[in-house]
N, C-alpha and C. Protein backbone atom coordinates (compact mmCIF):
# COMPACT_ATOMS: atom_id res chain seq x y z
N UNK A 1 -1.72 88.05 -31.16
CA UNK A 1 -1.37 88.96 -32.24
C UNK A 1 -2.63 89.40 -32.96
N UNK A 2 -2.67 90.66 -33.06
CA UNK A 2 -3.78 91.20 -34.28
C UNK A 2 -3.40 91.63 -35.14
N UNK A 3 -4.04 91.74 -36.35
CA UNK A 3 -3.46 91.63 -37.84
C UNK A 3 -4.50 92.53 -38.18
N UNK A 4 -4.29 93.56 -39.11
CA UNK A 4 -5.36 94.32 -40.30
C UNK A 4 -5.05 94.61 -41.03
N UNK A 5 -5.86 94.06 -41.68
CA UNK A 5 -6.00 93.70 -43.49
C UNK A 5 -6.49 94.84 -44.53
N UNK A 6 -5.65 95.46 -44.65
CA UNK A 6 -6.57 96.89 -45.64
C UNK A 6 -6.26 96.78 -46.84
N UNK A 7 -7.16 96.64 -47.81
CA UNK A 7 -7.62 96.74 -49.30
C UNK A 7 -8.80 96.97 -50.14
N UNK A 8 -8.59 96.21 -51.49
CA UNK A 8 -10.33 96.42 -51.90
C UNK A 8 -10.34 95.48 -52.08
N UNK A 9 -11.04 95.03 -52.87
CA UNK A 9 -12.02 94.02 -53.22
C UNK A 9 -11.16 92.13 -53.24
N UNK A 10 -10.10 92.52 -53.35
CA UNK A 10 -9.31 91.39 -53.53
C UNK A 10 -8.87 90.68 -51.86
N UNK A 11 -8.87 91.86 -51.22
CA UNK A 11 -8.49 91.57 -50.25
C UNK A 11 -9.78 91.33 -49.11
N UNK A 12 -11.63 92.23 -49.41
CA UNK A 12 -12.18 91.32 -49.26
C UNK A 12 -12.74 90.12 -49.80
N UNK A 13 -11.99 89.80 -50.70
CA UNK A 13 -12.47 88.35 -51.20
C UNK A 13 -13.98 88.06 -51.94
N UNK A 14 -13.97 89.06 -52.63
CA UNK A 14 -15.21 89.48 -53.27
C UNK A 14 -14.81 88.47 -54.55
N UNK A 15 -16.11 87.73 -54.74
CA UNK A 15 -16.65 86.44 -55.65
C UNK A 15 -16.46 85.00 -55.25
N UNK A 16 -15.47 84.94 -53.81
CA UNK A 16 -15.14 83.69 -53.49
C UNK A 16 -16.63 82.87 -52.42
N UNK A 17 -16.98 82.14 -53.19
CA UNK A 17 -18.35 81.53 -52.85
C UNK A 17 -17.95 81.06 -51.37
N UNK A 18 -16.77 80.60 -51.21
CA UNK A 18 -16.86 79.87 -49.83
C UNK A 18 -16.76 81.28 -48.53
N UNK A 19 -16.38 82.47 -48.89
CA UNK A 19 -16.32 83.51 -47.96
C UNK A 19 -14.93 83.67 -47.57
N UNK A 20 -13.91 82.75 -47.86
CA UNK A 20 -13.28 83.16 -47.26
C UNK A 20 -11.54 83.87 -47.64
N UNK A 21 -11.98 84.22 -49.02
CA UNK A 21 -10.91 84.97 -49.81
C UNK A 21 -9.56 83.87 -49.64
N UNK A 22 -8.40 85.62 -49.68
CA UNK A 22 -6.98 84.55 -49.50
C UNK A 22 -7.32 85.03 -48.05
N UNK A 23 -7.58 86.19 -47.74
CA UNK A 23 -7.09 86.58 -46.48
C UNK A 23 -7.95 85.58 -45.06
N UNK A 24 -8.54 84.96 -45.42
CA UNK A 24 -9.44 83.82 -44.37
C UNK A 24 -8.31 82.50 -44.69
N UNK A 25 -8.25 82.48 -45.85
CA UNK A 25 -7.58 81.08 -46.01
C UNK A 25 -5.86 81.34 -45.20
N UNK A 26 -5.09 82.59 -45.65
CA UNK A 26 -3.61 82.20 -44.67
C UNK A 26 -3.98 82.45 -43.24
N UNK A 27 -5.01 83.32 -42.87
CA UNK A 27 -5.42 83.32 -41.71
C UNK A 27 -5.11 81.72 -40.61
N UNK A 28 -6.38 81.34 -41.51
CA UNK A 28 -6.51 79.99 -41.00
C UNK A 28 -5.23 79.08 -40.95
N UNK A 29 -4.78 79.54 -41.77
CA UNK A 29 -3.55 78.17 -42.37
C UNK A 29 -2.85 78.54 -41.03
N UNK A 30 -2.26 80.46 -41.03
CA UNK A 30 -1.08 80.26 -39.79
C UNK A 30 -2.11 80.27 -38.16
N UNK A 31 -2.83 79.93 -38.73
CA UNK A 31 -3.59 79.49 -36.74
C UNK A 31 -3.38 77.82 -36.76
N UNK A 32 -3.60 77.17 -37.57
CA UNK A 32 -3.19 75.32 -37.65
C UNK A 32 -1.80 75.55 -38.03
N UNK A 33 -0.82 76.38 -37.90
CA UNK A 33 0.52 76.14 -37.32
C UNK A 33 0.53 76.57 -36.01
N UNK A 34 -0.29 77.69 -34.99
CA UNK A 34 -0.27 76.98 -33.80
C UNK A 34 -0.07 78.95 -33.36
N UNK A 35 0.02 79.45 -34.39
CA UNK A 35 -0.62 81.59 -34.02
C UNK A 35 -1.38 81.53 -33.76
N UNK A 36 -1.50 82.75 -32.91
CA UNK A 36 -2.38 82.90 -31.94
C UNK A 36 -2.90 84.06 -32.44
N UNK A 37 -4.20 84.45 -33.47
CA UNK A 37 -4.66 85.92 -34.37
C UNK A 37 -5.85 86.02 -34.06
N UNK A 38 -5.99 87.12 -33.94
CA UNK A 38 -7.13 87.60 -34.18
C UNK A 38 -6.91 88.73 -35.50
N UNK A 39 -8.04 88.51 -36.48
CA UNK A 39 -7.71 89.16 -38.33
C UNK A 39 -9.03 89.93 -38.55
N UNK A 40 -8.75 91.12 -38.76
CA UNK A 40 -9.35 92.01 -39.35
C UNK A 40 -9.30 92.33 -40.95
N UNK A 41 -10.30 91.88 -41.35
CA UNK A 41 -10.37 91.99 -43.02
C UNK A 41 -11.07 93.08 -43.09
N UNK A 42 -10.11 93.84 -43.82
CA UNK A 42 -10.56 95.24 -43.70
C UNK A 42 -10.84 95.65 -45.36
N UNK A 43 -11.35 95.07 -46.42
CA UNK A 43 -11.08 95.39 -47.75
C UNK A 43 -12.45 95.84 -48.49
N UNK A 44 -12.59 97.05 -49.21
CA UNK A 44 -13.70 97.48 -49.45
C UNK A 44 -14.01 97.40 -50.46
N UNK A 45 -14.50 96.83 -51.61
CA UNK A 45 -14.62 96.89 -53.03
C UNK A 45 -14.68 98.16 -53.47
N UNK A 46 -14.30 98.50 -54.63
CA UNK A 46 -13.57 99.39 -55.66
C UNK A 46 -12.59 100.63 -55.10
N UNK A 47 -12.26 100.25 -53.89
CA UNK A 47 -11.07 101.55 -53.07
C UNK A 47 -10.19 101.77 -53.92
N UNK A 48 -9.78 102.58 -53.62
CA UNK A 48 -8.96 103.03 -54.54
C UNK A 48 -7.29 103.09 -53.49
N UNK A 49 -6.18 103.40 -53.87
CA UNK A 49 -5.06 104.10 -52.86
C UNK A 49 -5.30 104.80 -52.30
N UNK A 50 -5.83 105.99 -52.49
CA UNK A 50 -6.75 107.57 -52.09
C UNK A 50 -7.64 107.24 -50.89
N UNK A 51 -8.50 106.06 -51.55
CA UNK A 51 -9.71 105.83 -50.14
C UNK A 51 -8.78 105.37 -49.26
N UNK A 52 -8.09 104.24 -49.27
CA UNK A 52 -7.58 103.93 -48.46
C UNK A 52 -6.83 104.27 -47.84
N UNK A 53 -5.72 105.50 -48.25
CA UNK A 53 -4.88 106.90 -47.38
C UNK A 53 -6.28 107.30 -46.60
N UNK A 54 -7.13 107.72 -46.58
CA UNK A 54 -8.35 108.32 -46.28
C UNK A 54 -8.63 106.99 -44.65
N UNK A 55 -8.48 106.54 -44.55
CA UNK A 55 -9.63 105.43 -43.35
C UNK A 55 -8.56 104.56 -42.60
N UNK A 56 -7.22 104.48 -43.45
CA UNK A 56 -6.57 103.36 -42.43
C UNK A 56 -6.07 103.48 -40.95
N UNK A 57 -5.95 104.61 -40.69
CA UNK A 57 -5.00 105.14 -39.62
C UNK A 57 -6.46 104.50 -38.73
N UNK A 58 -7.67 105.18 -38.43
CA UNK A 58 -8.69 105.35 -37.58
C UNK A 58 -8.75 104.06 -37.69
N UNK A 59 -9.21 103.37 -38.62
CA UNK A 59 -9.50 101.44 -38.52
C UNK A 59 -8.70 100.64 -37.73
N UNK A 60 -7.69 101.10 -38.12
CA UNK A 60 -6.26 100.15 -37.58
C UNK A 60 -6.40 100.67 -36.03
N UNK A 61 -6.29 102.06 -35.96
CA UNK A 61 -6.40 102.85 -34.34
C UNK A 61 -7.53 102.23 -33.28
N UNK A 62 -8.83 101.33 -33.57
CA UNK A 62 -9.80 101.17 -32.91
C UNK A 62 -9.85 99.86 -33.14
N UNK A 63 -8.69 98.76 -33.84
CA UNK A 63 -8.37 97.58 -33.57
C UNK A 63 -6.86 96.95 -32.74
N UNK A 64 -6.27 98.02 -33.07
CA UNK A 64 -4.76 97.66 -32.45
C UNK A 64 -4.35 97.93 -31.25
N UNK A 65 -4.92 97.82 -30.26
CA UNK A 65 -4.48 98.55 -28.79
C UNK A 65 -2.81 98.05 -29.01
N UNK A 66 -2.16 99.14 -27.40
CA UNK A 66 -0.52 99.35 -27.28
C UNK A 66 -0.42 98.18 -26.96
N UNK A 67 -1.35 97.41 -26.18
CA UNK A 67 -0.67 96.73 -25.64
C UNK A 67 -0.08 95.23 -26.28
N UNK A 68 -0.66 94.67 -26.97
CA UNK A 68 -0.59 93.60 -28.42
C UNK A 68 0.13 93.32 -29.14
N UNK A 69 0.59 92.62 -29.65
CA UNK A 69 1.54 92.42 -31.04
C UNK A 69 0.52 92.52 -32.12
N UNK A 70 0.74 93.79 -32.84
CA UNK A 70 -0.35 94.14 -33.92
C UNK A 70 0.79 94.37 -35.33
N UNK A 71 -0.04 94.05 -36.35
CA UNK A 71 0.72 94.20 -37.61
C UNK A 71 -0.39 94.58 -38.56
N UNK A 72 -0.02 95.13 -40.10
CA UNK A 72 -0.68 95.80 -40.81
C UNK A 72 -0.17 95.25 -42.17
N UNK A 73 -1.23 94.40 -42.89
CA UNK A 73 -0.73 94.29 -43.93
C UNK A 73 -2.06 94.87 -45.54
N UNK A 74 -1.25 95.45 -46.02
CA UNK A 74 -1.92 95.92 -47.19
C UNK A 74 -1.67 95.56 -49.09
N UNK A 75 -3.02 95.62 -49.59
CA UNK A 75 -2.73 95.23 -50.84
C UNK A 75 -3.64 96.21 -51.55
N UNK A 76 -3.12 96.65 -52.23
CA UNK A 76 -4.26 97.74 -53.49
C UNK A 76 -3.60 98.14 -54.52
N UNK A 77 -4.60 98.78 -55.05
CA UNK A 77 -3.28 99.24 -56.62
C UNK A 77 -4.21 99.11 -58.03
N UNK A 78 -5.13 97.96 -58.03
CA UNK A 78 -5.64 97.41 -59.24
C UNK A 78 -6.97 98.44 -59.49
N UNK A 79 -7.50 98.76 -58.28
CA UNK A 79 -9.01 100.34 -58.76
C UNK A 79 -8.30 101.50 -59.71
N UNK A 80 -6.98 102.05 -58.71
CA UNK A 80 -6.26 102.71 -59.29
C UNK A 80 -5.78 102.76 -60.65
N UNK A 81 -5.37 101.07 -61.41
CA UNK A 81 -5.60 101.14 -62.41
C UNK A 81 -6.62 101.59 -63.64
N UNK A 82 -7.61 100.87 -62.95
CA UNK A 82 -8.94 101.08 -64.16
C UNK A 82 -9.48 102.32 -64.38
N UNK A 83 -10.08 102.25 -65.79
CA UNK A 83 -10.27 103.40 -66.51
C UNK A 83 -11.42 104.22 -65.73
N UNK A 84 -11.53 105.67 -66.03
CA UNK A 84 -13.14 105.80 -65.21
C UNK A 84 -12.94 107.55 -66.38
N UNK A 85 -13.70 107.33 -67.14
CA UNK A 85 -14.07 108.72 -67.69
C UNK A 85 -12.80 109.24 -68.82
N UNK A 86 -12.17 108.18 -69.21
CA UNK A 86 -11.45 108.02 -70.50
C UNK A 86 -10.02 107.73 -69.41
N UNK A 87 -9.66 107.86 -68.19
CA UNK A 87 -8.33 107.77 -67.66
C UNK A 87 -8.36 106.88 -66.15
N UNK A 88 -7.19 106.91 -66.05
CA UNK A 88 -6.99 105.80 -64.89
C UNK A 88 -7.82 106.70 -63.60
N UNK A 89 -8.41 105.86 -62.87
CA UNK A 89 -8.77 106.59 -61.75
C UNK A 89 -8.13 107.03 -60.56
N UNK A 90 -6.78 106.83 -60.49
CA UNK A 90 -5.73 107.44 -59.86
C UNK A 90 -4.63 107.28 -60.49
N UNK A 91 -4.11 108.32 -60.61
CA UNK A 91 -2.57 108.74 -61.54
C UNK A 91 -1.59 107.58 -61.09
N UNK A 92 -0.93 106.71 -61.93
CA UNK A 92 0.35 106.22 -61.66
C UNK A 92 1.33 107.44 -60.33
N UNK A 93 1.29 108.49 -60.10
CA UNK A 93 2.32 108.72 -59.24
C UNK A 93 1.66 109.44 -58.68
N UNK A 94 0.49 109.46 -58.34
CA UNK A 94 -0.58 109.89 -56.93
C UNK A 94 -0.81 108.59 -56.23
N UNK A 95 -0.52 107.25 -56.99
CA UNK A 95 -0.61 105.63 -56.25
C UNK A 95 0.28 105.57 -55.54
N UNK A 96 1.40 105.92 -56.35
CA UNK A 96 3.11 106.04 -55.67
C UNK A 96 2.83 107.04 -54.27
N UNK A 97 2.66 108.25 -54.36
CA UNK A 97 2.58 108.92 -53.10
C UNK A 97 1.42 108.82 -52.01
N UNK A 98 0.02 107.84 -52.38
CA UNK A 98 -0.34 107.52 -51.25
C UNK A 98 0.23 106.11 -50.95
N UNK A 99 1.06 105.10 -51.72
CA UNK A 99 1.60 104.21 -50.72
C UNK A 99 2.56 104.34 -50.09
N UNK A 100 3.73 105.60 -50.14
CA UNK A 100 4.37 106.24 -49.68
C UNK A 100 3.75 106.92 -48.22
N UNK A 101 2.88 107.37 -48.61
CA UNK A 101 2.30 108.25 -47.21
C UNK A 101 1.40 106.86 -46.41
N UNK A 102 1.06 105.77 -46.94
CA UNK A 102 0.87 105.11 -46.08
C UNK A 102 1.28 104.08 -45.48
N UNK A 103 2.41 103.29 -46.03
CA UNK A 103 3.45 102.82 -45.68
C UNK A 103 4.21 103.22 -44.52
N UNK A 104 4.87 104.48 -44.89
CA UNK A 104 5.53 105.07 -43.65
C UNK A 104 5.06 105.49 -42.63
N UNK A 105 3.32 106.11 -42.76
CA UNK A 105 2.93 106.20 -41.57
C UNK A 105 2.89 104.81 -40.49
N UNK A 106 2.40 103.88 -41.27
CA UNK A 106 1.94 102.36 -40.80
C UNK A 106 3.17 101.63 -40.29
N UNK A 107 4.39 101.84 -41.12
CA UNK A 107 5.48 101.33 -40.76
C UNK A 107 6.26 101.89 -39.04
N UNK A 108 5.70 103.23 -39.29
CA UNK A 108 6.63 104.16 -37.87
C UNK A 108 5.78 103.35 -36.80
N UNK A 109 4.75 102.76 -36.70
CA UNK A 109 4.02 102.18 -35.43
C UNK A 109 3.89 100.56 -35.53
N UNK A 110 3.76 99.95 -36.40
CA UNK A 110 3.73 98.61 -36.85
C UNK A 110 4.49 97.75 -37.41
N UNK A 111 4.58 96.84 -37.25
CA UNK A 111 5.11 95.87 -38.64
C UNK A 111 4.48 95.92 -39.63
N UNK A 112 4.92 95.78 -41.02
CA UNK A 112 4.47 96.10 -42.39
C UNK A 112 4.45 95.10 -43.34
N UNK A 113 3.69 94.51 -43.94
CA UNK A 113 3.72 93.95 -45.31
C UNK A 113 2.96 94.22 -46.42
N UNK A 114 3.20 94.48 -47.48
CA UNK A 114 2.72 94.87 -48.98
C UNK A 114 2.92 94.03 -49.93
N UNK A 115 1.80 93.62 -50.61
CA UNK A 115 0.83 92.77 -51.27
C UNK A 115 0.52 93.86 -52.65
N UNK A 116 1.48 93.88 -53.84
CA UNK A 116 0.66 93.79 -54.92
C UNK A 116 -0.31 93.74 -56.23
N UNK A 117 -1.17 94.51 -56.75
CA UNK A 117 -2.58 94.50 -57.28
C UNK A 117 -2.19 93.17 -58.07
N UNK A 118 -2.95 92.11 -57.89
CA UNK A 118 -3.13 90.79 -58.86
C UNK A 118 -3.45 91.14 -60.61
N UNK A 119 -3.13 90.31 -61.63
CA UNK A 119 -3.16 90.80 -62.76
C UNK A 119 -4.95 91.22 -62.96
N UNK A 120 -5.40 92.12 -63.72
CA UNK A 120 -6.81 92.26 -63.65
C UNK A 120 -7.46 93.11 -65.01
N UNK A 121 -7.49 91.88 -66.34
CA UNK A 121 -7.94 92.26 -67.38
C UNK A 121 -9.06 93.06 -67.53
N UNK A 122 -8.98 94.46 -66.97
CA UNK A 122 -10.52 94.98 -67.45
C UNK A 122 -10.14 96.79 -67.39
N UNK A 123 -10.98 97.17 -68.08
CA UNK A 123 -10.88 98.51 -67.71
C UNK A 123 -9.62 99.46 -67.53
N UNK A 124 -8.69 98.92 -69.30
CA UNK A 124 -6.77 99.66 -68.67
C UNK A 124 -5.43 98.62 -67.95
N UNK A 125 -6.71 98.23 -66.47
CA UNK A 125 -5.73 98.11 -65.85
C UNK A 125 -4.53 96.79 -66.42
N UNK A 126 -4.93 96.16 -67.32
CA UNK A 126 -3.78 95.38 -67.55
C UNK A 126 -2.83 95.68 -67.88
N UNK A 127 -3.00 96.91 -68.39
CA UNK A 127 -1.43 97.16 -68.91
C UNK A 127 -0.59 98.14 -67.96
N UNK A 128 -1.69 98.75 -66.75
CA UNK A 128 -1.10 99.35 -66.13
C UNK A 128 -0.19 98.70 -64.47
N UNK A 129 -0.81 97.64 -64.51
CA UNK A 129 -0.51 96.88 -63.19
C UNK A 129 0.31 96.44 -63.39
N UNK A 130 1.34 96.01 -64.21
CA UNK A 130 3.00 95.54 -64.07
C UNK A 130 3.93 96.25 -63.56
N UNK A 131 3.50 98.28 -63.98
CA UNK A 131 4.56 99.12 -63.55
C UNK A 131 4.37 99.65 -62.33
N UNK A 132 3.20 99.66 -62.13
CA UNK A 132 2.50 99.80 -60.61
C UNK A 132 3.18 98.90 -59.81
N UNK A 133 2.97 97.42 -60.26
CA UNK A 133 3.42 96.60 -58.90
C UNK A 133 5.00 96.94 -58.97
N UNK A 134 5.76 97.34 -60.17
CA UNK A 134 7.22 96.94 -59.63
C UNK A 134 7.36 98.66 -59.45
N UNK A 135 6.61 99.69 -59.51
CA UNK A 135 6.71 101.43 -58.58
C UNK A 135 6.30 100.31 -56.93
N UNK A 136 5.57 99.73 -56.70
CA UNK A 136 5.64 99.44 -55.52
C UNK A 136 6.41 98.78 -54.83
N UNK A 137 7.12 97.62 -55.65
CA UNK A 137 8.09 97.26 -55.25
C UNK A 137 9.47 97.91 -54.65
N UNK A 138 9.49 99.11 -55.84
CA UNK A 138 10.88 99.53 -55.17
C UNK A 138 10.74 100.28 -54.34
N UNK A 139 9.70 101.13 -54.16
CA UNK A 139 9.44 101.92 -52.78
C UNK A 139 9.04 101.39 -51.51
N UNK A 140 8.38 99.68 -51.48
CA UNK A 140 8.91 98.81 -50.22
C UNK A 140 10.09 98.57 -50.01
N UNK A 141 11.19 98.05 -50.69
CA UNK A 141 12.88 98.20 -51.22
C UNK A 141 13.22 99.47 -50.63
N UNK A 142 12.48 100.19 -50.40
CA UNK A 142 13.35 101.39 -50.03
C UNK A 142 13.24 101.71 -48.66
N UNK A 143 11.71 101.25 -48.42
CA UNK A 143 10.88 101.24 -47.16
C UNK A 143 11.87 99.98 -45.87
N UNK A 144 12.44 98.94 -47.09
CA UNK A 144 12.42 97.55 -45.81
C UNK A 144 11.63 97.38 -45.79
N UNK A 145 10.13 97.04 -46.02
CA UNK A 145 9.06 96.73 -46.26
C UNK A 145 8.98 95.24 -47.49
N UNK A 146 8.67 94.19 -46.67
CA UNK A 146 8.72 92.84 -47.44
C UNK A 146 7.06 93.13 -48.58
N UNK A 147 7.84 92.94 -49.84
CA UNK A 147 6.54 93.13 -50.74
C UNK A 147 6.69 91.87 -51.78
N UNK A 148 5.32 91.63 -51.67
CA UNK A 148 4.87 90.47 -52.76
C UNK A 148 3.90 91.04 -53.83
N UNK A 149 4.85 90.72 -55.23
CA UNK A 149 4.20 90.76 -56.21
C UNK A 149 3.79 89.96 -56.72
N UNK A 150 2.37 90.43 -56.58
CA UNK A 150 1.03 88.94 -57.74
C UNK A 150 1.24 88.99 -58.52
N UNK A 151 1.09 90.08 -59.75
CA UNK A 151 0.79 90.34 -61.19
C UNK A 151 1.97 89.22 -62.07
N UNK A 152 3.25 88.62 -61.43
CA UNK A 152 3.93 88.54 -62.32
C UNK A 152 3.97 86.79 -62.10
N UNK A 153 3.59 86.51 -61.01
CA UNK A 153 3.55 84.65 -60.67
C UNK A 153 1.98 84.43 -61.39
N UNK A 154 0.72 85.62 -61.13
CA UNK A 154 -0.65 85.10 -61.63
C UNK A 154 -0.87 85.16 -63.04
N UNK A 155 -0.02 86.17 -63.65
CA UNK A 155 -0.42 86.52 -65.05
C UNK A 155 -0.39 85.69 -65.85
N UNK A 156 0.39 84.47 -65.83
CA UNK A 156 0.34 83.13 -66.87
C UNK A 156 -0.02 82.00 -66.54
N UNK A 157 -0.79 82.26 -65.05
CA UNK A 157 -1.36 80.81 -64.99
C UNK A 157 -2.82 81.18 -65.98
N UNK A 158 -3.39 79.97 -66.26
CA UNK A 158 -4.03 79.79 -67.10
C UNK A 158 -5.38 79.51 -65.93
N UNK A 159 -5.72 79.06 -65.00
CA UNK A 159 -6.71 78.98 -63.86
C UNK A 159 -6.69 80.25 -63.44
N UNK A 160 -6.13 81.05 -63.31
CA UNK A 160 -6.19 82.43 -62.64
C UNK A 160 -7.50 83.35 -63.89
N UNK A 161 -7.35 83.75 -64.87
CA UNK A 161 -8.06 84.06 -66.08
C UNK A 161 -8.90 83.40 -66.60
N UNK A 162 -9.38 82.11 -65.96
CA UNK A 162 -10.49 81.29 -66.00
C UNK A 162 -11.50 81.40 -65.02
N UNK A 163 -10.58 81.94 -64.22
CA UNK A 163 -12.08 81.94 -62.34
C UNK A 163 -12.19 83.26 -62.86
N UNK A 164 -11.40 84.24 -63.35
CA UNK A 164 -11.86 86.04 -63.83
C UNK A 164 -13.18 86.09 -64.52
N UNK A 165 -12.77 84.99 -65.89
CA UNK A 165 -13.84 84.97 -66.60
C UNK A 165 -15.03 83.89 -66.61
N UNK A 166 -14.85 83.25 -65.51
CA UNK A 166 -15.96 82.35 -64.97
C UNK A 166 -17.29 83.47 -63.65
N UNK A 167 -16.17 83.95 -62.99
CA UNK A 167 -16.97 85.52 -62.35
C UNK A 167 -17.21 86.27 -62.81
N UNK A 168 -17.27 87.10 -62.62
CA UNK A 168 -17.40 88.95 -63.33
C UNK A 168 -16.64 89.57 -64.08
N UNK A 169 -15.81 88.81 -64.46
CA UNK A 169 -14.29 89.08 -65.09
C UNK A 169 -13.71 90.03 -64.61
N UNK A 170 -13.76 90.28 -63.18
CA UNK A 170 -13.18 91.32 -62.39
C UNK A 170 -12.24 90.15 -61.08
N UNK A 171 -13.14 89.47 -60.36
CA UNK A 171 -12.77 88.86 -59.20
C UNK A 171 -12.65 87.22 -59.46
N UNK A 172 -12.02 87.11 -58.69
CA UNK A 172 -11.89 85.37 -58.92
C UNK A 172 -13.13 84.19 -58.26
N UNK A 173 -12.99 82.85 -58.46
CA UNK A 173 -13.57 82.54 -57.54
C UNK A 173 -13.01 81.36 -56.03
N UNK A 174 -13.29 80.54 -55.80
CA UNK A 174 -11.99 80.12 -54.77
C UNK A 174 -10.95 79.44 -55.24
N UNK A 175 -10.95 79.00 -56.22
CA UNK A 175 -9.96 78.53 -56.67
C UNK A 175 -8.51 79.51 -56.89
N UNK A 176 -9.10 80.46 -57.46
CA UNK A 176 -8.22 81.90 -57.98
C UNK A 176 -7.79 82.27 -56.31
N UNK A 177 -8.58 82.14 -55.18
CA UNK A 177 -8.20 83.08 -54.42
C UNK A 177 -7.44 82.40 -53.49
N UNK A 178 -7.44 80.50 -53.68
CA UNK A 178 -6.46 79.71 -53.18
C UNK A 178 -5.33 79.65 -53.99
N UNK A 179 -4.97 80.45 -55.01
CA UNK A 179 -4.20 80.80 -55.47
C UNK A 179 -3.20 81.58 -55.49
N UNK A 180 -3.55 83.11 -54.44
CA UNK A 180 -3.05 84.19 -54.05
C UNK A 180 -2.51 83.80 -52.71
N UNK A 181 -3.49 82.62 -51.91
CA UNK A 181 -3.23 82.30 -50.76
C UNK A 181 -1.49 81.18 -50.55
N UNK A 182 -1.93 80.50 -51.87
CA UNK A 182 -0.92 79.49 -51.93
C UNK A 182 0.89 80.38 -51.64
N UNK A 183 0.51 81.77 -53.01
CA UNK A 183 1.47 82.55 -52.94
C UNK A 183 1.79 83.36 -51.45
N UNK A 184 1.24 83.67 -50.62
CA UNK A 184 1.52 84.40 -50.06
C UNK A 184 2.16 83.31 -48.50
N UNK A 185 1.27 82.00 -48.43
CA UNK A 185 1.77 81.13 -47.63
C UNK A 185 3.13 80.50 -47.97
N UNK A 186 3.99 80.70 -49.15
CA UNK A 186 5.42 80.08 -49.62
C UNK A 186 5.77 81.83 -49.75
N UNK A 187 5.91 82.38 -49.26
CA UNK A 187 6.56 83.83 -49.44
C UNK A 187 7.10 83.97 -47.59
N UNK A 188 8.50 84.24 -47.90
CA UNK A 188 9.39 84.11 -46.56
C UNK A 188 8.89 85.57 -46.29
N UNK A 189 8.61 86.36 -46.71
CA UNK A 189 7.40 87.56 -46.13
C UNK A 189 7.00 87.22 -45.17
N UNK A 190 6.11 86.36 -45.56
CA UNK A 190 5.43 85.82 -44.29
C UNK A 190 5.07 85.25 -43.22
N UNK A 191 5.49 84.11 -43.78
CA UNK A 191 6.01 83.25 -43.12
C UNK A 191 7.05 83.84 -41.93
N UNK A 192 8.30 84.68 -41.94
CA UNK A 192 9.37 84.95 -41.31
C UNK A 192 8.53 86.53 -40.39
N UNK A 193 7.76 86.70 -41.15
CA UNK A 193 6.66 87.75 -40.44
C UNK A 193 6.26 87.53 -38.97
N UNK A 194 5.63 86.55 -38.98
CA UNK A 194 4.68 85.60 -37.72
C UNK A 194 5.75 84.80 -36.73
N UNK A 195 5.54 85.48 -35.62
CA UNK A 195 6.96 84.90 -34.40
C UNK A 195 6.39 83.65 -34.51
């Protein structure tokens, strides 16, 4: 099975000292249950929805041959939040219509899972990432598309906003990102994902 991983910064695991984000850590976890992956971490720091409508099709196209069990899982949302020049850097419902346009493209050829933006005190986005994740929610809901929302299991742990502000107060550090991992390894998403 091949897997690609498209996001930003969260999803490459940007501040986690050991390298290996969440997306190395469930990696690993479902290969010591006995999957057979090869994982493409595909996550670019500060992407936006936009960049990422922009690059996924070709990335995914020059990792996924026909012949494979290939799947596509994505997380973004939180660039989109933050401020850039007094306003969000992508409109609440320009986020909505590129995860729309990329969902369904990704979905008509792949299996699908959606991941998200984790809570992320800086720059707006806190107050904007609750309605974001649940606009994403219902348009996976609409999709059949299994979606996990961070913002609302991370926002009150008290370790999550400690590795923020122990880093850059943007990214976590491994602790925070065995955190996202923990969530996404107890999510029947996923788990029920992986034959």
């Amino acid at each position: 099975m091949r897997i690609c991983f498209f996001g930003d910064s969260y999803v490459n695991g940007t501040g986690d000292p050991t390298g290996l984000g969440w997306v190395g850590r469930v990696s690993a976890a479902a290969r010591r249950r006995g999957h057979d992956l090869t994982t493409y971490n595909l996550g670019i720091r500060r992407e936006t929805s936009a960049d990422i409508a922009a690059r996924w099709q070709e990335e995914a196209a020059r990792r996924l041959p026909q012949e494979f069990d290939c799947r596509l899982v994505f997380s973004f949302g939180g660039n989109d939040c933050t401020d850039e020049n007094g306003a969000p850097r992508v409109a609440a419902e320009r986020s909505l219509a590129n995860a729309r346009a990329i969902l369904g493209a990704a979905q008509a050829r792949w299996p699908v899972l959606m991941l998200g933006p984790p809570p992320l005190p800086l720059g707006g986005a806190e107050a904007r990432i609750p309605a974001l994740s649940r606009a994403f929610a219902a348009l996976s809901a609409e999709l059949a598309i299994p979606y996990l929302d961070l913002e609302t299991p991370l926002s009150p742990i008290a370790l999550w906003r400690i590795e923020l502000a122990a880093g850059d107060g943007a990214h976590p550090g491994a602790a925070g990102y065995a955190l996202i991992a923990d969530l996404v390894e107890g999510w029947p998403g996923w788990r029920d994902w992986l034959p």
